[in-house]
N, C-alpha and C. Protein backbone atom coordinates (compact mmCIF):
# COMPACT_ATOMS: atom_id res chain seq x y z
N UNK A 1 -10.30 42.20 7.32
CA UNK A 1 -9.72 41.01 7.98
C UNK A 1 -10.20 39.77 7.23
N UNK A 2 -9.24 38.99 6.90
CA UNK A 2 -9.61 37.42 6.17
C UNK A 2 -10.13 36.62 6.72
N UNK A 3 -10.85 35.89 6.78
CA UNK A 3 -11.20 34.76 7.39
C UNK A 3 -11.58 33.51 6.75
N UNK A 4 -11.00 32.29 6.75
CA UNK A 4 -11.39 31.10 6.45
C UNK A 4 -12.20 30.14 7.00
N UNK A 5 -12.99 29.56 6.41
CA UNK A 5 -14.03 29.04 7.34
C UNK A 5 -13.87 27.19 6.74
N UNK A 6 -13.57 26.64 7.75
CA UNK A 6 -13.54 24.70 7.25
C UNK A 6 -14.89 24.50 7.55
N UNK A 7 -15.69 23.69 7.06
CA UNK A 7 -17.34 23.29 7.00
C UNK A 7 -16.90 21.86 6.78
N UNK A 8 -18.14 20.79 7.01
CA UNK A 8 -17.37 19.54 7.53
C UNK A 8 -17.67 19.02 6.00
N UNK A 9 -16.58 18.32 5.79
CA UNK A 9 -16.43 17.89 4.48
C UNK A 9 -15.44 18.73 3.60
N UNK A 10 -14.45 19.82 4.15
CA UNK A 10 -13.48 20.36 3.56
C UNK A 10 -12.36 19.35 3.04
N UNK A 11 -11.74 19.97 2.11
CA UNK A 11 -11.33 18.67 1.38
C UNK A 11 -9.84 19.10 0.97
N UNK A 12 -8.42 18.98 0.97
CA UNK A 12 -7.48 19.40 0.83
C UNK A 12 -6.71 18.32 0.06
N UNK A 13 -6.23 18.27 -1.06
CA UNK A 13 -5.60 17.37 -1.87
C UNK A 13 -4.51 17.69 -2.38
N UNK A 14 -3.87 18.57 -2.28
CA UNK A 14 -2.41 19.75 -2.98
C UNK A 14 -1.90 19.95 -1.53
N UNK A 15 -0.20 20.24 -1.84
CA UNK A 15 0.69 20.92 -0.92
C UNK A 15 0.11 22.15 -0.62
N UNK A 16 -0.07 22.48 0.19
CA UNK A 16 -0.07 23.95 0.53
C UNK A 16 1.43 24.43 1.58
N UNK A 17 2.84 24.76 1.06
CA UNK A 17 3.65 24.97 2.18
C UNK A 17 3.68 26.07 2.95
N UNK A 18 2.91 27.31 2.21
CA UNK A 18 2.54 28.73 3.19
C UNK A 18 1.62 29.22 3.26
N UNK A 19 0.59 28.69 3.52
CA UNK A 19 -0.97 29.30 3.72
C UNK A 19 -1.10 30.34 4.59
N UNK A 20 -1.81 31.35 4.35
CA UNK A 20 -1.89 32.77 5.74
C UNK A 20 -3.58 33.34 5.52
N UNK A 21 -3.74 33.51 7.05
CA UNK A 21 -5.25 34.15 6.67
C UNK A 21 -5.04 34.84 8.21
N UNK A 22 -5.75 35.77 8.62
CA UNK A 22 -6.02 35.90 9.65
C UNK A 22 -6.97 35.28 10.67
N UNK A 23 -8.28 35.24 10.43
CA UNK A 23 -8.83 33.72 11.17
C UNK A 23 -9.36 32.79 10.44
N UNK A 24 -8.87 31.84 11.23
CA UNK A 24 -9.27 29.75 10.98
C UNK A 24 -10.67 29.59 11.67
N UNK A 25 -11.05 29.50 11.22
CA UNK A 25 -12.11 29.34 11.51
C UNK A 25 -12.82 27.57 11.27
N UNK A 26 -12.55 26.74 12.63
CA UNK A 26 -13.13 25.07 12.11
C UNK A 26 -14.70 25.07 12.64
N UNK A 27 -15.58 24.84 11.90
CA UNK A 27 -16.75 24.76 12.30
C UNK A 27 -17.25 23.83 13.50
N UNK A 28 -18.16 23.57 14.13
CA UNK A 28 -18.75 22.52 14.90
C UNK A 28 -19.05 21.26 14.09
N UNK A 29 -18.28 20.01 14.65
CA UNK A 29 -18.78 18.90 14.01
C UNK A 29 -17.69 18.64 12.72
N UNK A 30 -17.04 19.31 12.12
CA UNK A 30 -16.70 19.33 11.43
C UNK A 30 -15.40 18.17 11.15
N UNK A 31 -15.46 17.60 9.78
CA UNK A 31 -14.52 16.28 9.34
C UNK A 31 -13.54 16.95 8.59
N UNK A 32 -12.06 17.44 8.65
CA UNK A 32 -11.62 18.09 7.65
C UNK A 32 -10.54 16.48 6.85
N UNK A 33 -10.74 16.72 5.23
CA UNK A 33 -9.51 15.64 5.27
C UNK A 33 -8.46 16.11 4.09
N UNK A 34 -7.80 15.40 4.80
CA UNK A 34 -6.06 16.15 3.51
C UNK A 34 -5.48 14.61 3.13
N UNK A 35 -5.58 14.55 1.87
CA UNK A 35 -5.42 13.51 1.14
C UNK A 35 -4.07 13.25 0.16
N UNK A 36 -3.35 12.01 -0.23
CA UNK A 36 -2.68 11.98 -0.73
C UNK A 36 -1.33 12.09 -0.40
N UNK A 37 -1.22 12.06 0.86
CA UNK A 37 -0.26 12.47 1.90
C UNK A 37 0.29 14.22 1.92
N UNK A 38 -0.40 14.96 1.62
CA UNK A 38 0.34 16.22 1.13
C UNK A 38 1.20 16.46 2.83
N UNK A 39 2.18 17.98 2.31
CA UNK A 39 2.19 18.71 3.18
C UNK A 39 1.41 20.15 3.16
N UNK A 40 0.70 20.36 4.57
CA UNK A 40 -0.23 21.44 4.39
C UNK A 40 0.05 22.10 5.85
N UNK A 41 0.65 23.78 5.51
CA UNK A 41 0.85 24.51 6.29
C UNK A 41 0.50 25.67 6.30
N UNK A 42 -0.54 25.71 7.39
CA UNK A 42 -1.82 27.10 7.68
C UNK A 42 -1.21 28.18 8.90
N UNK A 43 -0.89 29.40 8.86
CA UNK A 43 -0.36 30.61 9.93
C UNK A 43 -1.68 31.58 9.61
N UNK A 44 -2.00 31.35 10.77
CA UNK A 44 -3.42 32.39 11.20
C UNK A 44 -3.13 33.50 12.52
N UNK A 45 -3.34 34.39 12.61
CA UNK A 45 -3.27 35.26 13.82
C UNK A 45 -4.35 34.79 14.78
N UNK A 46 -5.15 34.36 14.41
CA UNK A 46 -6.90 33.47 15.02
C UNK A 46 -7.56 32.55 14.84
N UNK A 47 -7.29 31.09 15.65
CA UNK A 47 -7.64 29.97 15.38
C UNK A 47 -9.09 29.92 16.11
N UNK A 48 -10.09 29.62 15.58
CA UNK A 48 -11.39 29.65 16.74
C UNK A 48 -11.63 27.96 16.10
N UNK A 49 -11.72 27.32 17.29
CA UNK A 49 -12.32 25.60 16.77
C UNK A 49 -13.90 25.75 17.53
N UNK A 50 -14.84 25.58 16.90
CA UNK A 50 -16.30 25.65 17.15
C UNK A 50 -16.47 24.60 18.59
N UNK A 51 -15.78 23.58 18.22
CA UNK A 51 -16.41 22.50 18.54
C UNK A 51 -16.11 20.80 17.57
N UNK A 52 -15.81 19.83 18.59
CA UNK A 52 -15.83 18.26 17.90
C UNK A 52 -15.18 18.50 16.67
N UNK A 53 -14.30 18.80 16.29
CA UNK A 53 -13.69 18.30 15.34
C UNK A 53 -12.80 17.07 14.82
N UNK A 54 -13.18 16.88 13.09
CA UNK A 54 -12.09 15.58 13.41
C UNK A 54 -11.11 15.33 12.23
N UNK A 55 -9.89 15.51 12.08
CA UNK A 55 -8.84 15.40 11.14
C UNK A 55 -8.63 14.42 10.27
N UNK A 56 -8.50 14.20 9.39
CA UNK A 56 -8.87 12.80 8.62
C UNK A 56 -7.77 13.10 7.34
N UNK A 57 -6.62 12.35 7.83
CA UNK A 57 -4.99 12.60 6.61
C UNK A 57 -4.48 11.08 6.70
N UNK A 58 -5.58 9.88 6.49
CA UNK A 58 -4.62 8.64 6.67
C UNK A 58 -3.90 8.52 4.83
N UNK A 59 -2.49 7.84 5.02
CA UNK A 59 -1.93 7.11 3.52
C UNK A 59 -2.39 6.25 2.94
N UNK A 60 -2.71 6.19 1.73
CA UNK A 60 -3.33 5.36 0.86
C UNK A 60 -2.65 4.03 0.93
N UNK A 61 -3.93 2.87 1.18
CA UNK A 61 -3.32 1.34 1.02
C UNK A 61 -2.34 1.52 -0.11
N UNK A 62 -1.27 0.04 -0.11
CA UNK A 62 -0.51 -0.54 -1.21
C UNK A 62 -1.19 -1.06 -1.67
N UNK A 63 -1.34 -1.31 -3.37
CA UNK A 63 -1.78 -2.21 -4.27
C UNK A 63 -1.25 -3.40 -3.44
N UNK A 64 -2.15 -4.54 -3.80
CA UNK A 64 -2.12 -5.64 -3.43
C UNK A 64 -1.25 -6.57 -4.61
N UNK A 65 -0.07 -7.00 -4.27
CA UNK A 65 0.66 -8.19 -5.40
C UNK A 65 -0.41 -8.85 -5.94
N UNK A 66 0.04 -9.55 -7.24
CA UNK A 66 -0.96 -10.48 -8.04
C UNK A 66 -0.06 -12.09 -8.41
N UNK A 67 -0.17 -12.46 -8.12
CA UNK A 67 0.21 -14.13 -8.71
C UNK A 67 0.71 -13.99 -10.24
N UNK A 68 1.96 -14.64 -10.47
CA UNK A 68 2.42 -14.72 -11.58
C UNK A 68 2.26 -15.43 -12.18
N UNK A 69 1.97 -15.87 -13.61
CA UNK A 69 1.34 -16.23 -14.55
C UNK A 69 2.44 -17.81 -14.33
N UNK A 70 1.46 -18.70 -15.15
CA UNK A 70 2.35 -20.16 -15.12
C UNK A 70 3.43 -20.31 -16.00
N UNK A 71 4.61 -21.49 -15.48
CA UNK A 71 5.56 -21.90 -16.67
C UNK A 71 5.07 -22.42 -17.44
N UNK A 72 6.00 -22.22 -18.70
CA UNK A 72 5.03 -22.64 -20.01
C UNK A 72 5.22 -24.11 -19.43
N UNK A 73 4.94 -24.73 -20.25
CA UNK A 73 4.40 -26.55 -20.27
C UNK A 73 5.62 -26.89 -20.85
N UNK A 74 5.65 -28.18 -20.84
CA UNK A 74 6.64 -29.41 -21.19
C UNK A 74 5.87 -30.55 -21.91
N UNK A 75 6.09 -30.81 -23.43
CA UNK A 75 5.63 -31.95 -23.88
C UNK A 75 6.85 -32.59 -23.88
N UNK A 76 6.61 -34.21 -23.57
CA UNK A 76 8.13 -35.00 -23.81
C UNK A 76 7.89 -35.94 -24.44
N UNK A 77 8.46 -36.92 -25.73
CA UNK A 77 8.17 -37.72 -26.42
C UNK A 77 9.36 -38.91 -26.19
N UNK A 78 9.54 -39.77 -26.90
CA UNK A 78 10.72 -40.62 -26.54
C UNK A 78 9.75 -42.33 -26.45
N UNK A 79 10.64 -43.22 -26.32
CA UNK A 79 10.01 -44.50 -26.25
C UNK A 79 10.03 -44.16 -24.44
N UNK A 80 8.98 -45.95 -24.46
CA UNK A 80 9.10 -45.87 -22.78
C UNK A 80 10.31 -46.30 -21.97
N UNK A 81 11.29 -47.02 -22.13
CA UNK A 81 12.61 -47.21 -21.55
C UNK A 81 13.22 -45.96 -21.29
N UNK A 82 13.32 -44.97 -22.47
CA UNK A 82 13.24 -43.20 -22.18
C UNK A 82 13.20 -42.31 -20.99
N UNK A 83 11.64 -42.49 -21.03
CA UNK A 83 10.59 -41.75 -20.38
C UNK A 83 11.53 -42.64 -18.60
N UNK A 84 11.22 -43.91 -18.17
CA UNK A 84 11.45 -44.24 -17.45
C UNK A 84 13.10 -43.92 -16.77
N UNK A 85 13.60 -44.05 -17.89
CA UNK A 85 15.51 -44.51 -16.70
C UNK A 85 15.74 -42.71 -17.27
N UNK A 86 15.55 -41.76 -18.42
CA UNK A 86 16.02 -40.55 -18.68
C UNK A 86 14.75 -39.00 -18.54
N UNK A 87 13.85 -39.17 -19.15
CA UNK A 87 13.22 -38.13 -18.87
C UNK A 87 12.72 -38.12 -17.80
N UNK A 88 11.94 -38.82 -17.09
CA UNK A 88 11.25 -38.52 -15.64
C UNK A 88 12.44 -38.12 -14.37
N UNK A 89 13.79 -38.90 -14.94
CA UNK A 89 14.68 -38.41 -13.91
C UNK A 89 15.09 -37.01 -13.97
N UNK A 90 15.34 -37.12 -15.55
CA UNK A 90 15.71 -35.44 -15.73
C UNK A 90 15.02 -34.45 -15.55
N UNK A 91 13.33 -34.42 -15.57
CA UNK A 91 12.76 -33.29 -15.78
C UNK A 91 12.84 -33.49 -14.06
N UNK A 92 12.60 -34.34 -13.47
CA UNK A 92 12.16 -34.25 -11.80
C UNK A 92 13.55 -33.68 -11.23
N UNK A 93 14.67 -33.96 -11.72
CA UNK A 93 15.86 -33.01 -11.04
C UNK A 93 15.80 -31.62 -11.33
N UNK A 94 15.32 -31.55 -12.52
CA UNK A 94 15.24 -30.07 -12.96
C UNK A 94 14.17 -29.14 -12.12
N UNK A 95 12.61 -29.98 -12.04
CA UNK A 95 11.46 -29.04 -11.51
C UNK A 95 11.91 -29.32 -9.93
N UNK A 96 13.05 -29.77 -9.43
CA UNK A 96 13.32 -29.88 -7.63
C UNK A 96 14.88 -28.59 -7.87
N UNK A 97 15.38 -28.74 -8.90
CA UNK A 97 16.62 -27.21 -8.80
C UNK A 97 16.07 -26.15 -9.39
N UNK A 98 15.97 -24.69 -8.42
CA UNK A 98 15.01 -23.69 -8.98
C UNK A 98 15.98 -23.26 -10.16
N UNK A 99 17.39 -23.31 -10.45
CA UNK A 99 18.30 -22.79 -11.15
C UNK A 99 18.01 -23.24 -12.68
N UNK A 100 17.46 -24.06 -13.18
CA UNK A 100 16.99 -24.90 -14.13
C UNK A 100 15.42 -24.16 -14.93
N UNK A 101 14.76 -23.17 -13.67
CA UNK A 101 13.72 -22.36 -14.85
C UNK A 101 12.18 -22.93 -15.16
N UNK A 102 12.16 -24.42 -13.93
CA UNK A 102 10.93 -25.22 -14.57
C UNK A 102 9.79 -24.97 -13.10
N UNK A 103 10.64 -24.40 -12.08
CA UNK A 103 9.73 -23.85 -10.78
C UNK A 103 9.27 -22.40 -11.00
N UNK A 104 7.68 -21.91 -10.60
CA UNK A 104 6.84 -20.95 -10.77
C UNK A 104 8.16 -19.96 -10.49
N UNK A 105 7.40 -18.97 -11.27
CA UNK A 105 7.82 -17.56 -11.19
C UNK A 105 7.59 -16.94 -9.49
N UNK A 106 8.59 -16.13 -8.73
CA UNK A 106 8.53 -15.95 -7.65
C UNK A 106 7.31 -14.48 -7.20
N UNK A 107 6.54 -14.46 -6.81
CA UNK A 107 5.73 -13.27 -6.63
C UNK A 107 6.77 -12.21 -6.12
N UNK A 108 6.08 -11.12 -6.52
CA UNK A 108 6.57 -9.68 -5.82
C UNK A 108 5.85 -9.71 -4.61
N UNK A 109 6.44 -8.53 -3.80
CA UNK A 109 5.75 -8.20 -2.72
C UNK A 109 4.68 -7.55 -2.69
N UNK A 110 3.76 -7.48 -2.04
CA UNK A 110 2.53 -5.92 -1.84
C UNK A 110 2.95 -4.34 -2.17
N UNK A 111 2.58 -3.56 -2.44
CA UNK A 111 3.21 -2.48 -2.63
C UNK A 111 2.97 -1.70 -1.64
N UNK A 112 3.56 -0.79 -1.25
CA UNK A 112 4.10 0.29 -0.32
C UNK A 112 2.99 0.91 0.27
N UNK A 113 2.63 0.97 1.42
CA UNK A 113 1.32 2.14 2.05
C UNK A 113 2.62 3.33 1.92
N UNK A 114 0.80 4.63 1.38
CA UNK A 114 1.36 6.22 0.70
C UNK A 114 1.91 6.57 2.67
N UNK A 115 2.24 7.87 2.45
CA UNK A 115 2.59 8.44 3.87
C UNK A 115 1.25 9.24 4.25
N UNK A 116 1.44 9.28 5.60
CA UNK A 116 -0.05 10.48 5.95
C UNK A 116 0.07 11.48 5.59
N UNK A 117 -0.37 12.62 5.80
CA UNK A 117 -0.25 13.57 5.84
C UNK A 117 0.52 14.47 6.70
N UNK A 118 0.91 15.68 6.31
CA UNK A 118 1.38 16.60 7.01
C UNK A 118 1.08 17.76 7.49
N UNK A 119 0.30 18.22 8.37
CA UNK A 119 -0.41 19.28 8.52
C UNK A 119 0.06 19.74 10.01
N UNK A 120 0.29 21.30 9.78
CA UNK A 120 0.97 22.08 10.90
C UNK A 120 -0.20 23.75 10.68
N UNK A 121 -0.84 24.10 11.70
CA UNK A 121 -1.41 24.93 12.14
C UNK A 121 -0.81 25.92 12.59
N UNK A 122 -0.14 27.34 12.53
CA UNK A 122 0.44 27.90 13.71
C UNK A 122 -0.88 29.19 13.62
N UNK A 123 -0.87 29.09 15.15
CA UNK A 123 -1.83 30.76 15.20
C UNK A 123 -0.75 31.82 16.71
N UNK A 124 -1.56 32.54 16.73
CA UNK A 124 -1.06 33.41 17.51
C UNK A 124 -2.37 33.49 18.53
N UNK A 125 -3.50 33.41 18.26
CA UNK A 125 -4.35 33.78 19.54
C UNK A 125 -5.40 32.36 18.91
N UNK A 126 -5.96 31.82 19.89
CA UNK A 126 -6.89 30.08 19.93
C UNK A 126 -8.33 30.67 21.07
N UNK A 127 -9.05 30.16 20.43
CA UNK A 127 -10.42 30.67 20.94
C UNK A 127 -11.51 29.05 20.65
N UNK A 128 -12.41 29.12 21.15
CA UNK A 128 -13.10 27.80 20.88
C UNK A 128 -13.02 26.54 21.80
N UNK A 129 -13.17 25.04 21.59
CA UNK A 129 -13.30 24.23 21.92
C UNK A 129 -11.79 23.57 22.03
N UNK A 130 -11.39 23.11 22.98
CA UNK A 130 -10.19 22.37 23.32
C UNK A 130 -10.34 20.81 22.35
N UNK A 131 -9.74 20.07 22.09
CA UNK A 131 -9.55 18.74 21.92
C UNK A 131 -8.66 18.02 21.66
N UNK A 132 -8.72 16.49 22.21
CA UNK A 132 -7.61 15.76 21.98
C UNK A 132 -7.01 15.27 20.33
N UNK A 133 -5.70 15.86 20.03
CA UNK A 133 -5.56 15.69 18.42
C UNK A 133 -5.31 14.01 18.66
N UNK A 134 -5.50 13.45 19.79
CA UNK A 134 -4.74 11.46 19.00
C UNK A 134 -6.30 11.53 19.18
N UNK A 135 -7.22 11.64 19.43
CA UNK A 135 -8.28 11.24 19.37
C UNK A 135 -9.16 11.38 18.63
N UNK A 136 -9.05 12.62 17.91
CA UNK A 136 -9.63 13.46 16.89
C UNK A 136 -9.36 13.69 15.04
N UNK A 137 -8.38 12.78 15.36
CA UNK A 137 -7.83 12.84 14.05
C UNK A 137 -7.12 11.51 13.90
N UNK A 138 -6.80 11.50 12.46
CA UNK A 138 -6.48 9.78 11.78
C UNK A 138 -4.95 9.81 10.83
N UNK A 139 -3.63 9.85 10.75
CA UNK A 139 -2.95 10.50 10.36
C UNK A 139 -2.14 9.46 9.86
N UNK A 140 -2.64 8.28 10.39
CA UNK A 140 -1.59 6.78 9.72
C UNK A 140 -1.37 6.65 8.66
N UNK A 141 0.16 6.42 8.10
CA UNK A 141 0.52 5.70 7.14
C UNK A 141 -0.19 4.99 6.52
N UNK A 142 -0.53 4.52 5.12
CA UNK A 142 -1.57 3.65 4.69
C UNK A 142 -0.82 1.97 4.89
N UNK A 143 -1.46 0.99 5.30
CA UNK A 143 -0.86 -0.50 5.02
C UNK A 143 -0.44 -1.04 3.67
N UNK A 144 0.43 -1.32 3.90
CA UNK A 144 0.87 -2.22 2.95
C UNK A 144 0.44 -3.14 2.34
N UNK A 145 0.53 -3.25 0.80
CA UNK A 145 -1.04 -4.45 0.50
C UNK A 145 -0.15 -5.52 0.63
N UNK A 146 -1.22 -6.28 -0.07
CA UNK A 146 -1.02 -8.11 0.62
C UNK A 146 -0.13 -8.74 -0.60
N UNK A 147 0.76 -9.86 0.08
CA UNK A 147 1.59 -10.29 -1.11
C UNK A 147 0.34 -11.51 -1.83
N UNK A 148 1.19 -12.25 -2.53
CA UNK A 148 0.72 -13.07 -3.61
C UNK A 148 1.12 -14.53 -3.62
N UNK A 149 0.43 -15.57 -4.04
CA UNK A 149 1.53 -16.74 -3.92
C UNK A 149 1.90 -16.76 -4.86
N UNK A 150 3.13 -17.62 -4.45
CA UNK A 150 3.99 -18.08 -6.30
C UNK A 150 2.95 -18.76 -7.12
N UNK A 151 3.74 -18.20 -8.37
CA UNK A 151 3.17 -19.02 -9.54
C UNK A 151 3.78 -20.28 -9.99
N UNK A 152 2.90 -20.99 -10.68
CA UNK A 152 2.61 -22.26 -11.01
C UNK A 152 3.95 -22.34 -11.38
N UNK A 153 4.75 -24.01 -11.36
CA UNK A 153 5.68 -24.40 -12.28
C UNK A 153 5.12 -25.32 -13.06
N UNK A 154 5.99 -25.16 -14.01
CA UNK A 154 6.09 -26.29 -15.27
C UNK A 154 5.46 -27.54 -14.85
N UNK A 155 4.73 -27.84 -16.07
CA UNK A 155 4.02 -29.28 -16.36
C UNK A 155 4.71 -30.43 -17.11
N UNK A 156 4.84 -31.16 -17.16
CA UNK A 156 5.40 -31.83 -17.97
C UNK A 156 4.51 -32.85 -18.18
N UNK A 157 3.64 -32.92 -19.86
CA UNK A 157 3.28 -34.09 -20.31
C UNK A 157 4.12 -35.15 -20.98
N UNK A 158 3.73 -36.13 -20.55
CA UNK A 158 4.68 -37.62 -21.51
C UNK A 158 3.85 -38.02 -22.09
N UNK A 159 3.76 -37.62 -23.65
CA UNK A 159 2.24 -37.89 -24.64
C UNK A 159 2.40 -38.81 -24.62
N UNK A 160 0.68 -39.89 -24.74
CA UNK A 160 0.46 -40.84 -24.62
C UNK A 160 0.46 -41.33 -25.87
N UNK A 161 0.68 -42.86 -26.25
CA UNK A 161 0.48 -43.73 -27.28
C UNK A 161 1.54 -44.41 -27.19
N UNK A 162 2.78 -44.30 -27.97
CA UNK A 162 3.73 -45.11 -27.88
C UNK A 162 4.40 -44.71 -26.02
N UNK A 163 4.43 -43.40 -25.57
CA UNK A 163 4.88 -43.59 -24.12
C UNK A 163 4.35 -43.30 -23.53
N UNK A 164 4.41 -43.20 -21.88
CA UNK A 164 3.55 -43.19 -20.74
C UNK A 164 2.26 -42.65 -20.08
N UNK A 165 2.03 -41.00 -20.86
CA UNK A 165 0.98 -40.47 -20.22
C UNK A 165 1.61 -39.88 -19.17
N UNK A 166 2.48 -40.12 -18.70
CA UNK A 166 2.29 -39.27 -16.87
C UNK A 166 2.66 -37.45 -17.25
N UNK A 167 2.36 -37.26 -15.94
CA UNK A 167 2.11 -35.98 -15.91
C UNK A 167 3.16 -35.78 -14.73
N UNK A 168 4.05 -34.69 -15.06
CA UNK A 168 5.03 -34.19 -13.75
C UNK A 168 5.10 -32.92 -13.75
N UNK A 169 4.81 -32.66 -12.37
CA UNK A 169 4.65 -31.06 -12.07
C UNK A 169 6.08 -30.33 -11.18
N UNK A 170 6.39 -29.42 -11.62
CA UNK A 170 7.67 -28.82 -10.73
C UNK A 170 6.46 -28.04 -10.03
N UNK A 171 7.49 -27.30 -8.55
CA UNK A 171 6.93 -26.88 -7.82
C UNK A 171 6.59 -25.09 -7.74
N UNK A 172 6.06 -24.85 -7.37
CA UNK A 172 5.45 -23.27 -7.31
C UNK A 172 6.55 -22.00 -6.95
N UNK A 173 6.23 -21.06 -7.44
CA UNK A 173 7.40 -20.30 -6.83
C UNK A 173 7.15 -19.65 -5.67
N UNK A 174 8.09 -18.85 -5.15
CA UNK A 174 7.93 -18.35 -3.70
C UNK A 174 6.80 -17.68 -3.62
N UNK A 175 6.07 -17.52 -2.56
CA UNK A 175 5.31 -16.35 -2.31
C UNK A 175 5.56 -15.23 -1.63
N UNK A 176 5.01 -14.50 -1.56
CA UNK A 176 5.42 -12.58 -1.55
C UNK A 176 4.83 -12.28 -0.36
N UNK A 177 5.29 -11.52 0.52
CA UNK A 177 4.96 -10.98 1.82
C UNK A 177 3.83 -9.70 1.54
N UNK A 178 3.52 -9.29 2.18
CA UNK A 178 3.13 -7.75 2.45
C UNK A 178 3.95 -6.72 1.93
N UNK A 179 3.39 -5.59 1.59
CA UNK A 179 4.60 -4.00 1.42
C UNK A 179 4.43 -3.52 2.32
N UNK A 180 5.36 -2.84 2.41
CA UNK A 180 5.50 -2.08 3.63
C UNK A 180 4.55 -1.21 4.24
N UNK A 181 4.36 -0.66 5.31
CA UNK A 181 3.37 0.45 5.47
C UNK A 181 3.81 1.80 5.03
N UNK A 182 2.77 2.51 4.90
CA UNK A 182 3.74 4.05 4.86
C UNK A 182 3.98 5.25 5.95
N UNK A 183 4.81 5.81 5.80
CA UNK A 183 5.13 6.67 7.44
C UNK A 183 3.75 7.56 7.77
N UNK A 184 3.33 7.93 8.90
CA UNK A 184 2.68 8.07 9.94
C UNK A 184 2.97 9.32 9.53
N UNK A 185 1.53 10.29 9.38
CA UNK A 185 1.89 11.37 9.05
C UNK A 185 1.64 12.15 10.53
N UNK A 186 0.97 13.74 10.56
CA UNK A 186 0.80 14.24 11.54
C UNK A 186 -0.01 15.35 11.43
N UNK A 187 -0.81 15.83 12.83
CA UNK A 187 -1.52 17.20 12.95
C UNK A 187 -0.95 17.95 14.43
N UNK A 188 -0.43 19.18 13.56
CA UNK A 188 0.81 19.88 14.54
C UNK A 188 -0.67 21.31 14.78
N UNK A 189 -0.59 21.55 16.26
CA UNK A 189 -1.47 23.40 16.38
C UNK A 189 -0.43 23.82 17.06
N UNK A 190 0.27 24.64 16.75
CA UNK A 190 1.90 25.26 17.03
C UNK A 190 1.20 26.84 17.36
N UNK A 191 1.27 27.29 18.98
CA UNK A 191 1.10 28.85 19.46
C UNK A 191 2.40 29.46 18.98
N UNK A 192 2.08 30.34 18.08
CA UNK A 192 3.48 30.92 17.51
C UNK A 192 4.11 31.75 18.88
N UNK A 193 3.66 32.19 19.85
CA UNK A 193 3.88 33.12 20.73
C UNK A 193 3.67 34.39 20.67
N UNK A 194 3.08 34.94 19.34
CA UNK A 194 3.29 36.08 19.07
C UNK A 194 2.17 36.62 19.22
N UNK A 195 1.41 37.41 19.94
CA UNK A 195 0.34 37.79 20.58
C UNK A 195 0.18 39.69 20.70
């Protein structure tokens, strides 16, 4: 007769879609965790749970967005009559219309929380310690990481000497929300009926 024995700190990282043993054996105390969101499916004729166990299959956070790098710069030259009645008007219409290329680059979003896990138990005969699986186990979707703010827009220097010196800045690009979470995995103990 086979028997498998979980000891706390068992560690499951691969699909398993048809696992078979005759008894499951979960120790007392014991932390089992299944990682990476797999799916993992165990058929035992004999589930014995010792005691306190606790399931541990949450989805991996989303990378967190990063801020996009700045618009290049703007040097502008010209006399000062120029600078005054033509460039400051033009570049300031341009860094206020995003269509024009002189407002920050728009961030991406956060990236995606992984899914939980999937884990389904079936036995035919259960022996051991009763317990609550929402209580006992952790099976959430991972969160979604964090967005980013926009990046910088365009600078515009008006080199100094013969014209003005000023400095005009277009405005930043959008910033990026959160990613999504990832789906909510699960821990199924399914009595096959078959006894």
């Amino acid at each position: 007769m086979s028997e498998i024995v979980w000891a706390n700190g068992q560690t499951f990282a691969q699909d398993l879609p048809d696992g078979h043993c005759d008894v499951l054996r979960i120790k007392q105390d014991a932390t089992i965790h299944f990682l990476n969101g797999i799916t993992f499916n165990m058929t035992c004729k004999k589930l014995i749970v010792e005691g306190n166990p606790f399931f541990s299959g949450p989805g991996k956070p989303g990378l967190d967005a990063t801020r996009p790098g700045k618009r290049p710069d703007v040097h502008a030259t010209g006399t000062p009559a120029q600078h005054q009645f033509e460039i400051h008007p033009v570049f300031l219409k341009w860094a206020g219309d995003r269509a024009f290329g002189y407002f920050g680059y728009n961030a991406s979003p956060g990236g995606a929380g992984e899914r939980g896990a999937r884990v389904t138990i079936i036995y035919a005969a259960r022996e051991g310690a009763d317990f609550d699986i929402a209580a006992r186990s952790d099976f959430r979707g991972g969160p979604g990481g964090n967005g980013a703010p926009g990046g910088e827009g365009a600078t515009c220097y008006c080199l100094p000497g013969a014209v003005c010196g000023a400095v005009l800045q277009a405005g930043n690009g959008y910033a990026s929300g959160q990613g999504r979470s990832g789906e909510d995995g699960f821990l199924r103990l399914i009595d096959s009926g078959v006894h």
